[in-house]
N, C-alpha and C. Protein backbone atom coordinates (compact mmCIF):
# COMPACT_ATOMS: atom_id res chain seq x y z
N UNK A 1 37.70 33.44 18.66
CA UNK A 1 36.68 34.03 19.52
C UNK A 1 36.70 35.55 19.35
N UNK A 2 35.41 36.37 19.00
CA UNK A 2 35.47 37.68 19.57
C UNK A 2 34.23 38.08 20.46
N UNK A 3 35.06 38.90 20.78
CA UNK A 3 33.82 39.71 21.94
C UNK A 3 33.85 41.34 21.39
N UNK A 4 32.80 41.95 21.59
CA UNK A 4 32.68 43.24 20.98
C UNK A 4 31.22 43.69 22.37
N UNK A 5 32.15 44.61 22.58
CA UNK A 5 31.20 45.15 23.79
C UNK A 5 30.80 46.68 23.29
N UNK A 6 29.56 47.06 23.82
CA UNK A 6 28.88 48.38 23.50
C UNK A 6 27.65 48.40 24.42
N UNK A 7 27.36 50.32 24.15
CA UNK A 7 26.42 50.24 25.05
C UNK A 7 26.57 51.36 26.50
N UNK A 8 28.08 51.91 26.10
CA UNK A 8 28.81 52.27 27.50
C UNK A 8 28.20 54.12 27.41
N UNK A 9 28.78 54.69 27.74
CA UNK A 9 28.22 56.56 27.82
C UNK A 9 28.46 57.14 29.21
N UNK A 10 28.21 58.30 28.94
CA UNK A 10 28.22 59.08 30.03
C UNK A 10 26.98 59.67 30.78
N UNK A 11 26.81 59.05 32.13
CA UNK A 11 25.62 59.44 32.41
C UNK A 11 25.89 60.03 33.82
N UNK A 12 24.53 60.48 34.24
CA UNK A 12 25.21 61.01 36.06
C UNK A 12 24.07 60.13 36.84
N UNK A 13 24.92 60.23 38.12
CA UNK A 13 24.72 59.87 39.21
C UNK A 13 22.99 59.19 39.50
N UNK A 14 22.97 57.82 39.71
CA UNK A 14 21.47 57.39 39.63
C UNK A 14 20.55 57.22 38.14
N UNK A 15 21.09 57.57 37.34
CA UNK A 15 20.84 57.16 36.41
C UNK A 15 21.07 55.24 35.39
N UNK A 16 20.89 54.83 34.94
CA UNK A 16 20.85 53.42 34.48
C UNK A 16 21.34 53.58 33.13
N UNK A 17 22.48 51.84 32.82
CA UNK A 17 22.73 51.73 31.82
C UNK A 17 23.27 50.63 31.75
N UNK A 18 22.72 49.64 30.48
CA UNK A 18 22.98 48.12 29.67
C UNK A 18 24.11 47.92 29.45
N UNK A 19 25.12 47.81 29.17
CA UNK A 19 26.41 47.13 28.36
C UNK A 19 25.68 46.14 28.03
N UNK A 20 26.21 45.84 26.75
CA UNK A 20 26.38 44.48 25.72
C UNK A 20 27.26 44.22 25.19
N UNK A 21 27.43 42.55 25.08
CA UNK A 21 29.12 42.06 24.27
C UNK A 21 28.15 41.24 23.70
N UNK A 22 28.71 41.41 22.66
CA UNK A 22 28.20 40.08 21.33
C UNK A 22 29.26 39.25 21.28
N UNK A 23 29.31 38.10 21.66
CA UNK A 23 30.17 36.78 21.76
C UNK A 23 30.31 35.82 20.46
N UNK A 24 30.93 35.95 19.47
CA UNK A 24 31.03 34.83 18.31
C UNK A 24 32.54 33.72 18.43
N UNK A 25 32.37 32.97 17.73
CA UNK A 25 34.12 32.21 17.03
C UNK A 25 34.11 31.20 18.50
N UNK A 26 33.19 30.58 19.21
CA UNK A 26 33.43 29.50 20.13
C UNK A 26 32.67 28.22 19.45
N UNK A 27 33.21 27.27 19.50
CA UNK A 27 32.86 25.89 19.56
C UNK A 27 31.49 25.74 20.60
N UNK A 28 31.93 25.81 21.52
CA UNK A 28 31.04 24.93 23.20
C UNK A 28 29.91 25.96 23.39
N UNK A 29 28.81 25.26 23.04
CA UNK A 29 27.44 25.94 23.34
C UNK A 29 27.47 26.37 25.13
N UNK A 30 28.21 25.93 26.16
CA UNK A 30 28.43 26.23 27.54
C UNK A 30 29.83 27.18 27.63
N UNK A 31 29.55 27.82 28.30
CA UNK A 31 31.02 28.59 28.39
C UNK A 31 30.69 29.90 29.79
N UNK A 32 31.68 30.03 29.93
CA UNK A 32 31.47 31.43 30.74
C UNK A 32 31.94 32.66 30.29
N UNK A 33 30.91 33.44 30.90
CA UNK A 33 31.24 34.97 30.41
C UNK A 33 31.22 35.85 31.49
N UNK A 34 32.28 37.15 31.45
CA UNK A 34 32.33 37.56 32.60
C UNK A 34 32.50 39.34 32.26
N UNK A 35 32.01 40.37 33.11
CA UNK A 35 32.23 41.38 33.12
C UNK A 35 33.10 42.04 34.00
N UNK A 36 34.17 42.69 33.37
CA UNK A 36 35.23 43.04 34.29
C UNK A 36 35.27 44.57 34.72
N UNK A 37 35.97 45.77 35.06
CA UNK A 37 36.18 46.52 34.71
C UNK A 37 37.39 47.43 34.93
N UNK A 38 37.77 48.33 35.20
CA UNK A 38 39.11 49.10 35.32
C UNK A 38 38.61 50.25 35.33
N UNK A 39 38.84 51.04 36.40
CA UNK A 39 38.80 52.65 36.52
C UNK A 39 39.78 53.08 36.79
N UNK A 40 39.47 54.78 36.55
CA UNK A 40 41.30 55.18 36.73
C UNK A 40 42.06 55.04 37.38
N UNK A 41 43.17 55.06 37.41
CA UNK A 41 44.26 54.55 38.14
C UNK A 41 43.71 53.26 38.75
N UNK A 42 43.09 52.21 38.58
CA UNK A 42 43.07 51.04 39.30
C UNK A 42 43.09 49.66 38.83
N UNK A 43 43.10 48.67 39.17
CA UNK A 43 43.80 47.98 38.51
C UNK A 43 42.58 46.89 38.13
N UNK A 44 42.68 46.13 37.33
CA UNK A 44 41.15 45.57 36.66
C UNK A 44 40.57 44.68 37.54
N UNK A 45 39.04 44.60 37.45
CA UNK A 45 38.91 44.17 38.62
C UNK A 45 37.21 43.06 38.26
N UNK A 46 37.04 41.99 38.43
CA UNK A 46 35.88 41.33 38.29
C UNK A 46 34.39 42.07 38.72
N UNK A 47 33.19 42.17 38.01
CA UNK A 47 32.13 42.49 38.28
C UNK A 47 31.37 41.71 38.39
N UNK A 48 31.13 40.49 36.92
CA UNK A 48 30.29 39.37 37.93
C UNK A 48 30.29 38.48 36.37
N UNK A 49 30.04 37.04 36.42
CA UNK A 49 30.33 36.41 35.56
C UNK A 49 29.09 35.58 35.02
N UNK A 50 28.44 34.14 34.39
CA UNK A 50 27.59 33.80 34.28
C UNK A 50 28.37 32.65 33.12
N UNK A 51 27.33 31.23 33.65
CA UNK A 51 27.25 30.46 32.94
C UNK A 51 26.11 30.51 32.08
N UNK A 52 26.47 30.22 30.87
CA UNK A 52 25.65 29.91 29.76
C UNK A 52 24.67 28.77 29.79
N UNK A 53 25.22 27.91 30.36
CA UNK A 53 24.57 26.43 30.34
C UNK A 53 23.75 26.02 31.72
N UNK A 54 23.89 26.79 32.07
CA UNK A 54 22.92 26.85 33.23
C UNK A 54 22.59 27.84 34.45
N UNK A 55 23.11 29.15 33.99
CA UNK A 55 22.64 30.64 34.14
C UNK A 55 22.98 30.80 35.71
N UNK A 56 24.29 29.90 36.07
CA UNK A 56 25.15 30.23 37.52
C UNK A 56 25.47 31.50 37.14
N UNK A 57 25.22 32.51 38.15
CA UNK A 57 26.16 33.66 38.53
C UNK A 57 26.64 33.87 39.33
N UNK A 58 27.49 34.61 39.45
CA UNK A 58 28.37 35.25 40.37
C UNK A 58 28.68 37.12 40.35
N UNK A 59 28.60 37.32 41.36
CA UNK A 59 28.75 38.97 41.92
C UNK A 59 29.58 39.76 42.35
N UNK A 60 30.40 40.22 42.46
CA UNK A 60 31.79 40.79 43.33
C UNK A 60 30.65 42.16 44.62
N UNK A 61 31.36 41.56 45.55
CA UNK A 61 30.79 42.64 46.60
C UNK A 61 30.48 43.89 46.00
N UNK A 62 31.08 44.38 45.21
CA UNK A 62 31.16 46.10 44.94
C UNK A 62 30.01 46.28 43.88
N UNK A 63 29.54 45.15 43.51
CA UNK A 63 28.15 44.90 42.60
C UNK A 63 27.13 44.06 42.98
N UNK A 64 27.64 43.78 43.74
CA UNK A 64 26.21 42.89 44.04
C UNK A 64 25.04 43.23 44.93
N UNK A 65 23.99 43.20 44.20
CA UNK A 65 22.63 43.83 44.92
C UNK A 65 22.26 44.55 43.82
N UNK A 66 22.80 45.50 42.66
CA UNK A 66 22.92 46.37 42.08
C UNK A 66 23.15 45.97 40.64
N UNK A 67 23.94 44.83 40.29
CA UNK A 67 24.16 44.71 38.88
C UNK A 67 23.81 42.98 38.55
N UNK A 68 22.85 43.34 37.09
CA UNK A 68 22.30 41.91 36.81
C UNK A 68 23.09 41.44 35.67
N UNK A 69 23.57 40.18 35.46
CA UNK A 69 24.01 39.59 34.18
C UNK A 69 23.45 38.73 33.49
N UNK A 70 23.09 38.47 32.26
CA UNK A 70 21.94 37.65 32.06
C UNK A 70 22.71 37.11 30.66
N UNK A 71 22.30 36.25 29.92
CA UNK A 71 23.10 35.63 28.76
C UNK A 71 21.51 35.70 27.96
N UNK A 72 21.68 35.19 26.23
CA UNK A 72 20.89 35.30 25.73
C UNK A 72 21.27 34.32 24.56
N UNK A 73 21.51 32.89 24.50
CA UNK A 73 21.74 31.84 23.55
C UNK A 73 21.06 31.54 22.50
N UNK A 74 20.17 32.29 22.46
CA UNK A 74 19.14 31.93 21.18
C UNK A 74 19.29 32.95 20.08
N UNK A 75 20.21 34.41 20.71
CA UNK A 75 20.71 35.29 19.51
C UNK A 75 22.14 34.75 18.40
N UNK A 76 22.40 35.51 17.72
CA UNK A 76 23.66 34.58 16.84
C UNK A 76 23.95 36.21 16.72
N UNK A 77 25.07 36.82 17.01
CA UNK A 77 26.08 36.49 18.07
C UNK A 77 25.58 36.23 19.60
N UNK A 78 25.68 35.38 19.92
CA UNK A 78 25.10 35.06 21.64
C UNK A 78 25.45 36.57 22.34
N UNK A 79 24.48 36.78 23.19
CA UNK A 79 24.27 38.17 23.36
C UNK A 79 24.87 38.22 25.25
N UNK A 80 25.55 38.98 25.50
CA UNK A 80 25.65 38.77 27.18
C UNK A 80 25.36 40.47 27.70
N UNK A 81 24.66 40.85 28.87
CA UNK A 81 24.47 41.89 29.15
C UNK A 81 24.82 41.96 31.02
N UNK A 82 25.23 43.71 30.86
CA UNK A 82 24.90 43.61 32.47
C UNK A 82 24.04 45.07 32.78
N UNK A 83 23.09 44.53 33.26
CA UNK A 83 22.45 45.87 33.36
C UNK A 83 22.71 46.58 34.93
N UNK A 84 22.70 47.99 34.71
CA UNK A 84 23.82 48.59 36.23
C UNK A 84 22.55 49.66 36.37
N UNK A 85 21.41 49.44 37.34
CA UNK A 85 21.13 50.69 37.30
C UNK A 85 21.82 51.39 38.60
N UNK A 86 21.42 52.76 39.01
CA UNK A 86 21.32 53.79 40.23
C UNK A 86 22.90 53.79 39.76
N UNK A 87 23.91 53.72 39.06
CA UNK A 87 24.97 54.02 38.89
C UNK A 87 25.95 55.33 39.94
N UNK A 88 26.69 54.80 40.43
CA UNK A 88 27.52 55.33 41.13
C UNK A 88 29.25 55.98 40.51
N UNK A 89 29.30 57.49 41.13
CA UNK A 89 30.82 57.94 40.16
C UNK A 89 31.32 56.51 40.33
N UNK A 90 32.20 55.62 41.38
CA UNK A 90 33.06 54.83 41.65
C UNK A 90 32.64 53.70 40.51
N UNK A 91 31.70 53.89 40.04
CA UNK A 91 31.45 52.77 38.64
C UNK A 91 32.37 52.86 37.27
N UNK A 92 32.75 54.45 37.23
CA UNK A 92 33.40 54.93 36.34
C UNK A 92 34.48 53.86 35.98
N UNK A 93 34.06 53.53 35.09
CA UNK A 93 35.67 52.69 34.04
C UNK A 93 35.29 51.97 33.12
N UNK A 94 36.26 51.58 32.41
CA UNK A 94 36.27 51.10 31.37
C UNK A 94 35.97 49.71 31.56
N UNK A 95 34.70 49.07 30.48
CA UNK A 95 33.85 47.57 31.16
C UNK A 95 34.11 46.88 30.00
N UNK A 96 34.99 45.49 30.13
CA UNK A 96 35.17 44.66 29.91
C UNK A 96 34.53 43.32 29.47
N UNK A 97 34.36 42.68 28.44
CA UNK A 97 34.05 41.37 28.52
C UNK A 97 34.59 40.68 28.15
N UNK A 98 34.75 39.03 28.91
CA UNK A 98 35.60 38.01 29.15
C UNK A 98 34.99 36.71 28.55
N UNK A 99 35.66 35.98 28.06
CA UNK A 99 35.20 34.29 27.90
C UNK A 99 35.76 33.70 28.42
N UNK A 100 35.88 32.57 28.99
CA UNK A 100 36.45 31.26 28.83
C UNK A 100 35.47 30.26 28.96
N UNK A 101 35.93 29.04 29.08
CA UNK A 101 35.49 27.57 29.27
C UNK A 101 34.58 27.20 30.51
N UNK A 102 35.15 27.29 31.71
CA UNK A 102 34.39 26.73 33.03
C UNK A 102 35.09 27.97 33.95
N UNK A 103 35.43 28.93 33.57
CA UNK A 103 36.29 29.42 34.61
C UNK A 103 35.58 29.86 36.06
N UNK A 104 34.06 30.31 35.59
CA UNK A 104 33.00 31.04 36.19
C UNK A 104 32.62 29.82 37.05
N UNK A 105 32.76 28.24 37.13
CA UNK A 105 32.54 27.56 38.12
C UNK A 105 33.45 26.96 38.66
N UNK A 106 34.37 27.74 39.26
CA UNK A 106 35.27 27.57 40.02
C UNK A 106 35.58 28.35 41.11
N UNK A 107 36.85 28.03 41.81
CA UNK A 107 36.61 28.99 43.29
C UNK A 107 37.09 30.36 43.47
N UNK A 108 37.27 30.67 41.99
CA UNK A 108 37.79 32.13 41.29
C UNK A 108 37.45 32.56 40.14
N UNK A 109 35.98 33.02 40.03
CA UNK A 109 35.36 32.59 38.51
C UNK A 109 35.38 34.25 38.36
N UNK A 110 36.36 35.48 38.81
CA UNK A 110 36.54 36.52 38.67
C UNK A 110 38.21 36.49 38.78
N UNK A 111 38.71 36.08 38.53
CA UNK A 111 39.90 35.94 38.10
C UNK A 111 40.37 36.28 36.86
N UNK A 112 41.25 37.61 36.83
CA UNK A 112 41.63 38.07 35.39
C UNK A 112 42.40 36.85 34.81
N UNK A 113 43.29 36.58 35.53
CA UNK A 113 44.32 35.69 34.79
C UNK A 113 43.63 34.38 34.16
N UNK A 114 42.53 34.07 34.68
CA UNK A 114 41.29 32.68 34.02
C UNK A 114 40.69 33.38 33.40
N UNK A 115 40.93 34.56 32.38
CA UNK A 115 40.61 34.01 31.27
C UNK A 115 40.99 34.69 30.22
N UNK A 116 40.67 33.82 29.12
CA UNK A 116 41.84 33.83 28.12
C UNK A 116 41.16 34.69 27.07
N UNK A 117 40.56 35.23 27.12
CA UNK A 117 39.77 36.02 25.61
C UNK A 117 39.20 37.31 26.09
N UNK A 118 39.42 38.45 25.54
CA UNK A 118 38.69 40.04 25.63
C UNK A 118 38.18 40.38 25.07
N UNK A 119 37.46 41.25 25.14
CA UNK A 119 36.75 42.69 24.41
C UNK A 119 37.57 43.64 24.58
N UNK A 120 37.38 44.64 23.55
CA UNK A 120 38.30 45.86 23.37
C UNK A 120 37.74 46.73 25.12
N UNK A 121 36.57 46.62 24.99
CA UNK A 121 36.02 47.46 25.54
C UNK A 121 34.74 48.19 25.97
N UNK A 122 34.10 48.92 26.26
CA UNK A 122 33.14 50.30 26.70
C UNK A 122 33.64 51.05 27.72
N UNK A 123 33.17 52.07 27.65
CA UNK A 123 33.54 53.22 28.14
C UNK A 123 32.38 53.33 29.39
N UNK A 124 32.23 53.75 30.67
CA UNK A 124 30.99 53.88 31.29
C UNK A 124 31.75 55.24 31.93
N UNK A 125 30.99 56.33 31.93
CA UNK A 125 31.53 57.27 32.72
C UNK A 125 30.24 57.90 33.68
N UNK A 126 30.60 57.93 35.12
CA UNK A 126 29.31 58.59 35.91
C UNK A 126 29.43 59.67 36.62
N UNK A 127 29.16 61.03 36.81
CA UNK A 127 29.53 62.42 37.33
C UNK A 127 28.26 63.13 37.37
């Protein structure tokens, strides 16, 4: 499996911006994908996840209202995005993308430890 995320920059306050992970090397046309992130000093933390196979999402309070995740199965590398607009400093960190299997329909589908595959990375910085 890889994930390769891009898309990240430095922007200020209220301004908007996409992340993208290009998802290849899985078997299961269904899977979940999830956006995580980590800002400084803090410790990594779920943003919101999405099934492939039938476009369940999920939100973490600190994003939700504010950040959309959407999948895109008909690209090759399957395409996953989260679009963040009105961006806030406290957004600042480094954004993550996740795979696994079913993890996203379960009763912890933001759970670092569920799941088993990363992206290096993006960078999002807001000031």
């Amino acid at each position: 499996v890889q994930l390769v995320e891009s898309g990240g920059g430095s922007v200020q306050v209220g301004e908007s911006l996409i992340i993208s992970c290009a998802a290849s090397g899985f078997i299961s046309s269904n899977h979940c994908v999830a956006w995580f992130r980590e800002g400084p000093g803090k410790e990594r933390e779920g943003a919101a996840s999405i099934y492939s196979g039938g476009g369940s999402q999920y939100y973490a309070d600190s994003v939700k209202g504010r950040f959309t995740i959407s999948v895109d199965n008909a690209k090759n590398p399957v395409m996953v995005y989260l679009k963040m607009p009105t961006l806030k400093p406290d957004d600042t960190a480094m954004y993550y993308c996740a795979l696994d299997r079913l993890r996203c329909l379960t009763a912890t589908p933001l759970s670092v430890q569920g799941y088993s595959h990363w992206g290096q990375g993006t960078q999002v910085t807001v000031s």
